[in-house]
PDB file of N, CA and C in Angstrom:
ATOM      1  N   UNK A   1     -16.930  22.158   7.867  1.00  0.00           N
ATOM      2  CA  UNK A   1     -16.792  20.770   8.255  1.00  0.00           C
ATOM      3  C   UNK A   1     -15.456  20.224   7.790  1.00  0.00           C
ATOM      4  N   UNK A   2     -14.904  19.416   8.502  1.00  0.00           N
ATOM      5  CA  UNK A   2     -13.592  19.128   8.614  1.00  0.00           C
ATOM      6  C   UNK A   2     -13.567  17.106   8.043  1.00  0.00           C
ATOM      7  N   UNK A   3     -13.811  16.906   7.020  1.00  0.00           N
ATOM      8  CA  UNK A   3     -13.716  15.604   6.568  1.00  0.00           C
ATOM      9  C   UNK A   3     -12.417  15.050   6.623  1.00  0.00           C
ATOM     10  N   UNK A   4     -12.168  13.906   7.401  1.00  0.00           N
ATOM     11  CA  UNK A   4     -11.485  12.667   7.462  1.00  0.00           C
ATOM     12  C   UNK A   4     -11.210  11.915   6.882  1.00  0.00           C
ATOM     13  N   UNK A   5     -10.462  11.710   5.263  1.00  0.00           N
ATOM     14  CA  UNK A   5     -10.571  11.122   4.791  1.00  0.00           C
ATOM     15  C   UNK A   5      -9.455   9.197   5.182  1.00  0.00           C
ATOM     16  N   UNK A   6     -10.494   8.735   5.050  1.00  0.00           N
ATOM     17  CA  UNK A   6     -10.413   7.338   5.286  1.00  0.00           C
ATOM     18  C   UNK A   6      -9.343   6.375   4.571  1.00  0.00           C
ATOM     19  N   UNK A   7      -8.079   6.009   4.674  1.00  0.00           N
ATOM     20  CA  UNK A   7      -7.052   5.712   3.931  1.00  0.00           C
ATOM     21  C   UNK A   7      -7.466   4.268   4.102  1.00  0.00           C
ATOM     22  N   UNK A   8      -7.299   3.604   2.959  1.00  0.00           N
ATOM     23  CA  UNK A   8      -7.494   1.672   2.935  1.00  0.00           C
ATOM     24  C   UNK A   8      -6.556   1.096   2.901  1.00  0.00           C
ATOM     25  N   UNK A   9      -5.465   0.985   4.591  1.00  0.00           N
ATOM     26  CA  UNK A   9      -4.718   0.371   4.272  1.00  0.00           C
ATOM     27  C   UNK A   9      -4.820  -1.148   4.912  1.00  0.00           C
ATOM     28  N   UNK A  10      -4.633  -1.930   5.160  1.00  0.00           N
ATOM     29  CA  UNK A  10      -4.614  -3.399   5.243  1.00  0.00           C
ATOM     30  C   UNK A  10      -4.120  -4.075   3.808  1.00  0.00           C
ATOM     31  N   UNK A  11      -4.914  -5.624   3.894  1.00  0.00           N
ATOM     32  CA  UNK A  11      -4.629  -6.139   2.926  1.00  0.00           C
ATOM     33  C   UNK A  11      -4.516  -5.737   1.346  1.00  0.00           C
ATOM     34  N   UNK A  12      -4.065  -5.468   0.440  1.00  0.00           N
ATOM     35  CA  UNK A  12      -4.047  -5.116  -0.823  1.00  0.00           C
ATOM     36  C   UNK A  12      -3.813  -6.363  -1.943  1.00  0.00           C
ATOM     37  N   UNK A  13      -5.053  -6.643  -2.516  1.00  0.00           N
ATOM     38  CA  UNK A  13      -4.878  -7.732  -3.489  1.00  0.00           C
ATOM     39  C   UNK A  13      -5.052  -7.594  -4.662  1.00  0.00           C
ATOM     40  N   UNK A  14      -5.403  -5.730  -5.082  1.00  0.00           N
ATOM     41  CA  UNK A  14      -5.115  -5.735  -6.634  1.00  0.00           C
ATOM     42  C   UNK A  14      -4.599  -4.496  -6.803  1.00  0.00           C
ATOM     43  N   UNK A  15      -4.490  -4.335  -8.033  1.00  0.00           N
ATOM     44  CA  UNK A  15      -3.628  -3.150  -8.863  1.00  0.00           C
ATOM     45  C   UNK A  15      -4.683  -1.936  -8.450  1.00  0.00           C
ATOM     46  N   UNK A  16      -5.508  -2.479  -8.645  1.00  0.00           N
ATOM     47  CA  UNK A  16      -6.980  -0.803  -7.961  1.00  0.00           C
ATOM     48  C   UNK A  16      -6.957  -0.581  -6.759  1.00  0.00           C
ATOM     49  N   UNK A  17      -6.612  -1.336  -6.006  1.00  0.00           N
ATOM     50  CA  UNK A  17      -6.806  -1.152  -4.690  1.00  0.00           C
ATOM     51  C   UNK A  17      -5.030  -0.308  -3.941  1.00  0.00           C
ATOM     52  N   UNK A  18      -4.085  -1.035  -4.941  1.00  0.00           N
ATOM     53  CA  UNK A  18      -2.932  -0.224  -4.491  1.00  0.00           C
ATOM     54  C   UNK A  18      -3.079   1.135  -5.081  1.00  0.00           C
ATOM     55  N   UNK A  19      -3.701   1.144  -6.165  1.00  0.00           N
ATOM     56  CA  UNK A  19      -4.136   2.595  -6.765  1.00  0.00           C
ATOM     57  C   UNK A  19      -4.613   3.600  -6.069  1.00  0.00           C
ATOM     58  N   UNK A  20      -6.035   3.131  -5.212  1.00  0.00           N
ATOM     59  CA  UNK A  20      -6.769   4.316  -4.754  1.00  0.00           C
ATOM     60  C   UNK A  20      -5.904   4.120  -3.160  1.00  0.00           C
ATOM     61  N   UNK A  21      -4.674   3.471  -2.790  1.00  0.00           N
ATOM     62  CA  UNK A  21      -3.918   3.623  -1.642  1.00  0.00           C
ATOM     63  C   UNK A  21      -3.834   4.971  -1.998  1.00  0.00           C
ATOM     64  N   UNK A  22      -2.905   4.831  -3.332  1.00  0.00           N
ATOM     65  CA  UNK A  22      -1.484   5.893  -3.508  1.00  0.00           C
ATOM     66  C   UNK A  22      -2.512   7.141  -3.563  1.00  0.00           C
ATOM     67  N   UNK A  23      -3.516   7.045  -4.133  1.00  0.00           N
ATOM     68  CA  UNK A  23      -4.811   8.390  -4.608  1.00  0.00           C
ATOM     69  C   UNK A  23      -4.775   8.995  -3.589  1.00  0.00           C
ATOM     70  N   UNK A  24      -5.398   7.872  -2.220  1.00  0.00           N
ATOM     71  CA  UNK A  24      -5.630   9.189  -0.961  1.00  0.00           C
ATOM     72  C   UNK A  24      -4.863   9.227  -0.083  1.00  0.00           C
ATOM     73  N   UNK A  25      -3.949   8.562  -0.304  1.00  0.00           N
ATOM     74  CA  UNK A  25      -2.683   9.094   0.828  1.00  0.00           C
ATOM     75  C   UNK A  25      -2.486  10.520  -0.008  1.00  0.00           C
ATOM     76  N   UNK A  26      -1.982  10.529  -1.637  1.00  0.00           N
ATOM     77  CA  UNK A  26      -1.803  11.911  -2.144  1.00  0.00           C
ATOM     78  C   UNK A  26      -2.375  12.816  -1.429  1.00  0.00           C
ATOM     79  N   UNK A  27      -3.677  12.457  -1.975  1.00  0.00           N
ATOM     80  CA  UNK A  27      -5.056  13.591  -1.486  1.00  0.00           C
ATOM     81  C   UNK A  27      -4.537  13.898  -0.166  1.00  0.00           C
ATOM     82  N   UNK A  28      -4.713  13.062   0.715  1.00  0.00           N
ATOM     83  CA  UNK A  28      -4.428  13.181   2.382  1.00  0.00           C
ATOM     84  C   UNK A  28      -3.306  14.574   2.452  1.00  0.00           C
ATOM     85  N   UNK A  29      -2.085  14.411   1.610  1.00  0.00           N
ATOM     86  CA  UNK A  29      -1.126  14.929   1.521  1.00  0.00           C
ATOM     87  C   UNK A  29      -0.931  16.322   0.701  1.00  0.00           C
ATOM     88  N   UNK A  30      -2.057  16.548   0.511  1.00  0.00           N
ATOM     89  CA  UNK A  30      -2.687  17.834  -0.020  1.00  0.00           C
ATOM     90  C   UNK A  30      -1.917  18.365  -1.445  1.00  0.00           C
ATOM     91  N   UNK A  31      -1.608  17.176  -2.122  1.00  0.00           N
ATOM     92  CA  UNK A  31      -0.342  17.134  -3.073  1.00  0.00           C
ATOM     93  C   UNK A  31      -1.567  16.848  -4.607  1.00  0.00           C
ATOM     94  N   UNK A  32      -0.546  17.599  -5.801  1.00  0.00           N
ATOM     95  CA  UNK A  32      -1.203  16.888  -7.269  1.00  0.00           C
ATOM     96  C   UNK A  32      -0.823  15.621  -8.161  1.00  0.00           C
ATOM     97  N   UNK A  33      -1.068  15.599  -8.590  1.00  0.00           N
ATOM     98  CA  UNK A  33      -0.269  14.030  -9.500  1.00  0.00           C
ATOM     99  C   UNK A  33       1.244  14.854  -9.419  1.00  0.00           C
ATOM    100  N   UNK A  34       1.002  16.063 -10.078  1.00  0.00           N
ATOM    101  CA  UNK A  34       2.124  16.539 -10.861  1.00  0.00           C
ATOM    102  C   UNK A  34       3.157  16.798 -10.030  1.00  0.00           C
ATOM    103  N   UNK A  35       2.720  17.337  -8.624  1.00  0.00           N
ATOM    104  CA  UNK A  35       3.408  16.991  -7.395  1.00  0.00           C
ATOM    105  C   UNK A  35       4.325  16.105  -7.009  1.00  0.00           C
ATOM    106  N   UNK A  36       3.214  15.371  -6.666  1.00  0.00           N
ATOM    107  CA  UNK A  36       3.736  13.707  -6.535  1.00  0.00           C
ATOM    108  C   UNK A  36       4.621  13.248  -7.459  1.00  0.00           C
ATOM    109  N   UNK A  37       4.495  13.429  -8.557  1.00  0.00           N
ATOM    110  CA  UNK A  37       5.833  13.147  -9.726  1.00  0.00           C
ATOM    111  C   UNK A  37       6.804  13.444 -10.012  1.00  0.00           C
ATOM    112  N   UNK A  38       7.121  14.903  -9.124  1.00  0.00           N
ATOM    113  CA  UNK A  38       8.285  16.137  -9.004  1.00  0.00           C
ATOM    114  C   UNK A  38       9.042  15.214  -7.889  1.00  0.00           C
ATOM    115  N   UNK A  39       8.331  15.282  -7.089  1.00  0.00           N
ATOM    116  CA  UNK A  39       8.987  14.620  -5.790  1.00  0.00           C
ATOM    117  C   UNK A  39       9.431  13.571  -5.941  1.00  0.00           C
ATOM    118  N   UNK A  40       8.852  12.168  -6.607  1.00  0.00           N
ATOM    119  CA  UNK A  40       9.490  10.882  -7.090  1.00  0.00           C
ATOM    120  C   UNK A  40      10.282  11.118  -8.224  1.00  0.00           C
ATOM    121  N   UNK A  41      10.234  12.112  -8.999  1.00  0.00           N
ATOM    122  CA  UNK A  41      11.413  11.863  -9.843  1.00  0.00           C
ATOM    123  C   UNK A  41      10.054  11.061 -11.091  1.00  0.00           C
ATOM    124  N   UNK A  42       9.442  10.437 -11.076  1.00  0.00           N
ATOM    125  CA  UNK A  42       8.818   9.896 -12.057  1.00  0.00           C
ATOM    126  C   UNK A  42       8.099  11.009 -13.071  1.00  0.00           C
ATOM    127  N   UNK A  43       6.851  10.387 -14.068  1.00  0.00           N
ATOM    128  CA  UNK A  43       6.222  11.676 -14.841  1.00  0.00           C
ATOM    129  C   UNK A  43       4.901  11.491 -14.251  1.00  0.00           C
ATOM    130  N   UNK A  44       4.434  12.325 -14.536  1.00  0.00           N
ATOM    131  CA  UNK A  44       2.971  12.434 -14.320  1.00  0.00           C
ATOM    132  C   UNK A  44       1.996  11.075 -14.717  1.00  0.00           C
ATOM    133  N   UNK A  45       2.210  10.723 -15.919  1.00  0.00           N
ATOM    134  CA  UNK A  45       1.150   9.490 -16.567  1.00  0.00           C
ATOM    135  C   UNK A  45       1.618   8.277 -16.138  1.00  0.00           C
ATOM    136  N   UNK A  46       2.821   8.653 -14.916  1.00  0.00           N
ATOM    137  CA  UNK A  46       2.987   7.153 -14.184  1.00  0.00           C
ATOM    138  C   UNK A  46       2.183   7.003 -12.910  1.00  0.00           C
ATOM    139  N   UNK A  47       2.016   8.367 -12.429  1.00  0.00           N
ATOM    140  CA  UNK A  47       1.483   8.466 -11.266  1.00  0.00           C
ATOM    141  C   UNK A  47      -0.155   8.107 -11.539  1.00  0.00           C
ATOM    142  N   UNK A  48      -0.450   8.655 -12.962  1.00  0.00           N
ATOM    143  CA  UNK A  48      -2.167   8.678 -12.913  1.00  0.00           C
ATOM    144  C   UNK A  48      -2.335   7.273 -13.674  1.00  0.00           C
ATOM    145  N   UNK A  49      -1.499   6.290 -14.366  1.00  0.00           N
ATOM    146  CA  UNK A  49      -1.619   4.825 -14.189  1.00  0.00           C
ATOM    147  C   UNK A  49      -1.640   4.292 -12.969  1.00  0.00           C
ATOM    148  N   UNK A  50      -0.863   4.888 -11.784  1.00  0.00           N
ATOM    149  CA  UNK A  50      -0.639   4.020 -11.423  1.00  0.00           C
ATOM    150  C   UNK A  50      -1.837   3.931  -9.985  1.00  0.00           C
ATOM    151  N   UNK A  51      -2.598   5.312 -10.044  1.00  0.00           N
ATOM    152  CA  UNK A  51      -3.765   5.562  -9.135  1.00  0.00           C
ATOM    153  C   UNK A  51      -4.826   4.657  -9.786  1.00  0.00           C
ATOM    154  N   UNK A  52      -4.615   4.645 -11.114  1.00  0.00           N
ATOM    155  CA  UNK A  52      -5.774   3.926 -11.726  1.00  0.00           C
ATOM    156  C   UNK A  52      -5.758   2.292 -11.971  1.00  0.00           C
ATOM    157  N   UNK A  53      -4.522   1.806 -11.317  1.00  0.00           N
ATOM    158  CA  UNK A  53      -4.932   0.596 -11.186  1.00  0.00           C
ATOM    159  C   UNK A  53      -3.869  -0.478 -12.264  1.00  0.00           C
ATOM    160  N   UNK A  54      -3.075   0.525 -13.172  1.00  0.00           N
ATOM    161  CA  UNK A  54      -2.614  -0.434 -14.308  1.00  0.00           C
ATOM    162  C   UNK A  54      -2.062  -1.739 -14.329  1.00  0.00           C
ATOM    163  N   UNK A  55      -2.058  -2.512 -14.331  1.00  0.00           N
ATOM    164  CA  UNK A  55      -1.565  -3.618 -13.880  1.00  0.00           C
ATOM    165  C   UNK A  55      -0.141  -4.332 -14.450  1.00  0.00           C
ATOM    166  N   UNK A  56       0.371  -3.703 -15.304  1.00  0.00           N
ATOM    167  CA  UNK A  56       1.179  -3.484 -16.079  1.00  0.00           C
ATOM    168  C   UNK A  56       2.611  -2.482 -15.670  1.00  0.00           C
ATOM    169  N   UNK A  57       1.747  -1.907 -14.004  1.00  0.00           N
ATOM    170  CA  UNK A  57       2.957  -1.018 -14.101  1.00  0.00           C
ATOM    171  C   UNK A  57       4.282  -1.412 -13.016  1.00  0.00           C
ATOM    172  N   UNK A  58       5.245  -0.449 -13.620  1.00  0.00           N
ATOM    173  CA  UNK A  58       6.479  -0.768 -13.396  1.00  0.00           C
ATOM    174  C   UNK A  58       7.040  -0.860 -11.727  1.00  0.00           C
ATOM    175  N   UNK A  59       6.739  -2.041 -10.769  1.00  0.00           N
ATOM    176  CA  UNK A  59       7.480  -2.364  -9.490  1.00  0.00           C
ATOM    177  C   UNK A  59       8.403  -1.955  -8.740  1.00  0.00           C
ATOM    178  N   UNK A  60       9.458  -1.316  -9.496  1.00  0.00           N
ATOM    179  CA  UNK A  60      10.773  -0.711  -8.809  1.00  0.00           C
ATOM    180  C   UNK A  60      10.129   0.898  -8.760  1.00  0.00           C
ATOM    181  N   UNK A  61       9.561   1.327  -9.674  1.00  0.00           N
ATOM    182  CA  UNK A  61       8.980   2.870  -9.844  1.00  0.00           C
ATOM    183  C   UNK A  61       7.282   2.735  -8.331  1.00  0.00           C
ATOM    184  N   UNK A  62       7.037   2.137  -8.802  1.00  0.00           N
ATOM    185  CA  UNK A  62       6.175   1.767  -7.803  1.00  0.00           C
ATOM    186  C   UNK A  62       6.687   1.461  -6.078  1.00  0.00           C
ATOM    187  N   UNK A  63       7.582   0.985  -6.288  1.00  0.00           N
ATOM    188  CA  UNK A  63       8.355   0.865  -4.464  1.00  0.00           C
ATOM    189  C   UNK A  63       8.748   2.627  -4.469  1.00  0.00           C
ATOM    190  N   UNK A  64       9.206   2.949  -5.344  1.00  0.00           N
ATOM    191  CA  UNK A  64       9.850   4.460  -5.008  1.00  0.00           C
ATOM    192  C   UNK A  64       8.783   5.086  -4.251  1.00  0.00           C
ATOM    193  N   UNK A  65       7.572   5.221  -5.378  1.00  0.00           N
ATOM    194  CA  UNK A  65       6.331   5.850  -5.165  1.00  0.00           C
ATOM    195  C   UNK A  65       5.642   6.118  -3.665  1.00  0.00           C
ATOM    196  N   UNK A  66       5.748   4.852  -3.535  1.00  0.00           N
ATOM    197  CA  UNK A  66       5.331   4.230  -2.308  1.00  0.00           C
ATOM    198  C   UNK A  66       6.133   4.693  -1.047  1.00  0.00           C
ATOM    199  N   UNK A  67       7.198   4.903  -1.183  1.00  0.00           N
ATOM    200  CA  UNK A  67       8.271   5.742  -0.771  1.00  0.00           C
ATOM    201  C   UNK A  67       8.222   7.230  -0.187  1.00  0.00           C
ATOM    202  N   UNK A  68       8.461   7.718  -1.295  1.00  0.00           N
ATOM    203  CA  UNK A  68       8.163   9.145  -0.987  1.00  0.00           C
ATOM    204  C   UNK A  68       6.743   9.421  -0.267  1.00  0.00           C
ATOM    205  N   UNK A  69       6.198   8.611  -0.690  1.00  0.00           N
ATOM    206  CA  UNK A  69       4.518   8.595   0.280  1.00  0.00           C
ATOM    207  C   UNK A  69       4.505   8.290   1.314  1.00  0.00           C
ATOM    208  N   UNK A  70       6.062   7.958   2.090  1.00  0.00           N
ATOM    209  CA  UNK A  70       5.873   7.526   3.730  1.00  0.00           C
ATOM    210  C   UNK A  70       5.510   5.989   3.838  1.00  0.00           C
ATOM    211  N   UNK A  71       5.464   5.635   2.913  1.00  0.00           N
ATOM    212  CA  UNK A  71       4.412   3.876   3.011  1.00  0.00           C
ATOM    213  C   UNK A  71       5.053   2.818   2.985  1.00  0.00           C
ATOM    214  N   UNK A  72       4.846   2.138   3.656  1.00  0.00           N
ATOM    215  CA  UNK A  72       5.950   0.535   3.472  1.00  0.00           C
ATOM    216  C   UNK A  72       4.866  -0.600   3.492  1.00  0.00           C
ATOM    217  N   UNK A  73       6.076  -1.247   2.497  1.00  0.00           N
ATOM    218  CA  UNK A  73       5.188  -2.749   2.374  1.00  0.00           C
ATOM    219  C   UNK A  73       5.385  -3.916   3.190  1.00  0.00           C
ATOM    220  N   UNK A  74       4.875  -4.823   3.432  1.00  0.00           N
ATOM    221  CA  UNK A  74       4.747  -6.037   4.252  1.00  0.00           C
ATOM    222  C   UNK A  74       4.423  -6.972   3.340  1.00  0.00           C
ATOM    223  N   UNK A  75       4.851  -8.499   3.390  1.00  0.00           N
ATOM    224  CA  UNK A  75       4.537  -9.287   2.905  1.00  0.00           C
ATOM    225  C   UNK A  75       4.603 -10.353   4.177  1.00  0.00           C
ATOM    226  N   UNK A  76       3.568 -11.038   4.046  1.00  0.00           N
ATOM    227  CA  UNK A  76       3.338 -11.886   4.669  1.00  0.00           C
ATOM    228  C   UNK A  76       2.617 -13.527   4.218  1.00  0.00           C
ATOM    229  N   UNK A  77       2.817 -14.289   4.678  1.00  0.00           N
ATOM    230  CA  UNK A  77       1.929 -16.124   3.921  1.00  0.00           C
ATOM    231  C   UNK A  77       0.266 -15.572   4.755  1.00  0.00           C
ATOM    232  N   UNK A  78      -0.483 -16.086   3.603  1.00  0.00           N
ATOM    233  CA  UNK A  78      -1.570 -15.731   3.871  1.00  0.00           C
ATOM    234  C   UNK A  78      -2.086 -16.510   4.932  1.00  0.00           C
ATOM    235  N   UNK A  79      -3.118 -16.491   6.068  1.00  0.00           N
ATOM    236  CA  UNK A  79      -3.487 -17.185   7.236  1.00  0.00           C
ATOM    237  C   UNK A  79      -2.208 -17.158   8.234  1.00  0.00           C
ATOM    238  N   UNK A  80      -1.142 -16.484   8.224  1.00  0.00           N
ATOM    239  CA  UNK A  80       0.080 -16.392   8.980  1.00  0.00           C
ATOM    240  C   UNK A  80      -0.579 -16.355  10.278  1.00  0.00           C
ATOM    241  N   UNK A  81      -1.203 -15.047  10.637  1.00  0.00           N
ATOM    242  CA  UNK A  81      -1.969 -15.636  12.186  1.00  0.00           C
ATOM    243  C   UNK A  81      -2.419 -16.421  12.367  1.00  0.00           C
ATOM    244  N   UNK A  82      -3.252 -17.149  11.730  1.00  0.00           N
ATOM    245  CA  UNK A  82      -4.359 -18.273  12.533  1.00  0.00           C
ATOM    246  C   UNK A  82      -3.022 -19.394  12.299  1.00  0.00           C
ATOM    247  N   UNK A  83      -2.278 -19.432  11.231  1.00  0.00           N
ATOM    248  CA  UNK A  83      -1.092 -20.521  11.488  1.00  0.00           C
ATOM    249  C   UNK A  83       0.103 -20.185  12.336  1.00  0.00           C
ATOM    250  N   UNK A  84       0.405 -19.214  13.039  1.00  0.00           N
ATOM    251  CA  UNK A  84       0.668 -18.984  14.225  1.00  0.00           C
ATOM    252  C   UNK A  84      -0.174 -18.773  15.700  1.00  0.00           C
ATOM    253  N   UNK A  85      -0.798 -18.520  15.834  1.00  0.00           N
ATOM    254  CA  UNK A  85      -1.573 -18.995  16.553  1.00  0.00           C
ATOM    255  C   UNK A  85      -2.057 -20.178  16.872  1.00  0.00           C
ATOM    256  N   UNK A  86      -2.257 -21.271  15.725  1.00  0.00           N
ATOM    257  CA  UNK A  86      -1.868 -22.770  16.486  1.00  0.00           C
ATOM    258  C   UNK A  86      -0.608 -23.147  16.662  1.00  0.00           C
ATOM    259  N   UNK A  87       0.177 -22.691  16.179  1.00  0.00           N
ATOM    260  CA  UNK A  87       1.898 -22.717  16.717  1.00  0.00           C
ATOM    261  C   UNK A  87       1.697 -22.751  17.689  1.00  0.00           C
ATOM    262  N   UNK A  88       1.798 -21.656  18.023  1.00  0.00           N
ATOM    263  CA  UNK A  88       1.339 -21.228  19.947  1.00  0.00           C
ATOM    264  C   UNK A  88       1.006 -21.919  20.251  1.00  0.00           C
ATOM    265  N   UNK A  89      -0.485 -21.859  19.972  1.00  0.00           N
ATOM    266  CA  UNK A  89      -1.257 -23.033  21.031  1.00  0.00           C
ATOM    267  C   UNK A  89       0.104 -24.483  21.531  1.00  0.00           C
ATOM    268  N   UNK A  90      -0.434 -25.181  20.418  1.00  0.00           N
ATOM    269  CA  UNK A  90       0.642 -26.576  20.145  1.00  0.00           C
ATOM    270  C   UNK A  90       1.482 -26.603  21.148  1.00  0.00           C
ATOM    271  N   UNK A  91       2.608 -25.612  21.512  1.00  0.00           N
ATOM    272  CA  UNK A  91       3.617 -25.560  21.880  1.00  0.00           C
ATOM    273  C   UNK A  91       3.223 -25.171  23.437  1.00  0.00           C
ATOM    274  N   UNK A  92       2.220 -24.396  24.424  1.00  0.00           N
ATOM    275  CA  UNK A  92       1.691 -24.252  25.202  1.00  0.00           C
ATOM    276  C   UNK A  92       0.766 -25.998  25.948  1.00  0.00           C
ATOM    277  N   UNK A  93       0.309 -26.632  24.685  1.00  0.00           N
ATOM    278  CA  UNK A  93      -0.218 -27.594  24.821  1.00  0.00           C
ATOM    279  C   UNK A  93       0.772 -28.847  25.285  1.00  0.00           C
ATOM    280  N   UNK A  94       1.900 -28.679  24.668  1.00  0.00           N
ATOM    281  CA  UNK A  94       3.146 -29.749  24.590  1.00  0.00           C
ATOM    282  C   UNK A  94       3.811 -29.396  26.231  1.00  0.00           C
ATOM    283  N   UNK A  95       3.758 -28.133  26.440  1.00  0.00           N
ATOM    284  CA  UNK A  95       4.337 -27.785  27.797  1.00  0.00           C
ATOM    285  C   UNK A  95       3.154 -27.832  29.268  1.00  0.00           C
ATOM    286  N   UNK A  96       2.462 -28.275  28.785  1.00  0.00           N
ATOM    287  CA  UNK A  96       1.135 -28.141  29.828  1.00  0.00           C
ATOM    288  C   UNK A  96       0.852 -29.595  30.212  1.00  0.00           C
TER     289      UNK A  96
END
């Protein structure tokens, strides 16, 4: 049997949740911590903080991470659609 493992990407609102990103994209990537740490240049006990959630950990090492993993970030204002989307509207409404 051939399991799929299920990557959680969307919204990310904590340090655990960017954690078990970086976990199964690894996994996905058939890679070890120790792997993953060769390749970023980082050590190992940054990678397994940083699967685990630390909240403490270091941002610029963390964009790298994120990096070498193929992954990019987005930032966006929260409700951005539904407050674009009455943009729209509004402006459809003003021309109608």
């Amino acid at each position: 049997m051939n399991k799929e493992v299920k990557q959680p990407y969307g919204n990310i609102q904590t340090t655990e949740q960017l954690g078990g990103l970086v976990r199964a994209c690894r996994k996905g990537q058939k890679a070890t911590q120790a792997e993953l740490a060769a390749l970023c240049s980082v050590g190992v006990r940054f990678i397994s903080d940083l699967e685990n959630g630390k909240q403490t950990i270091e941002l610029g090492k963390t964009l790298h991470v994120l990096k070498c993993l193929g992954l990019d970030i987005a930032v966006t204002p929260r409700n951005w659609e539904k407050k674009h989307q009455l943009s729209a509207q509004a402006i459809n409404d003003k021309q109608s």
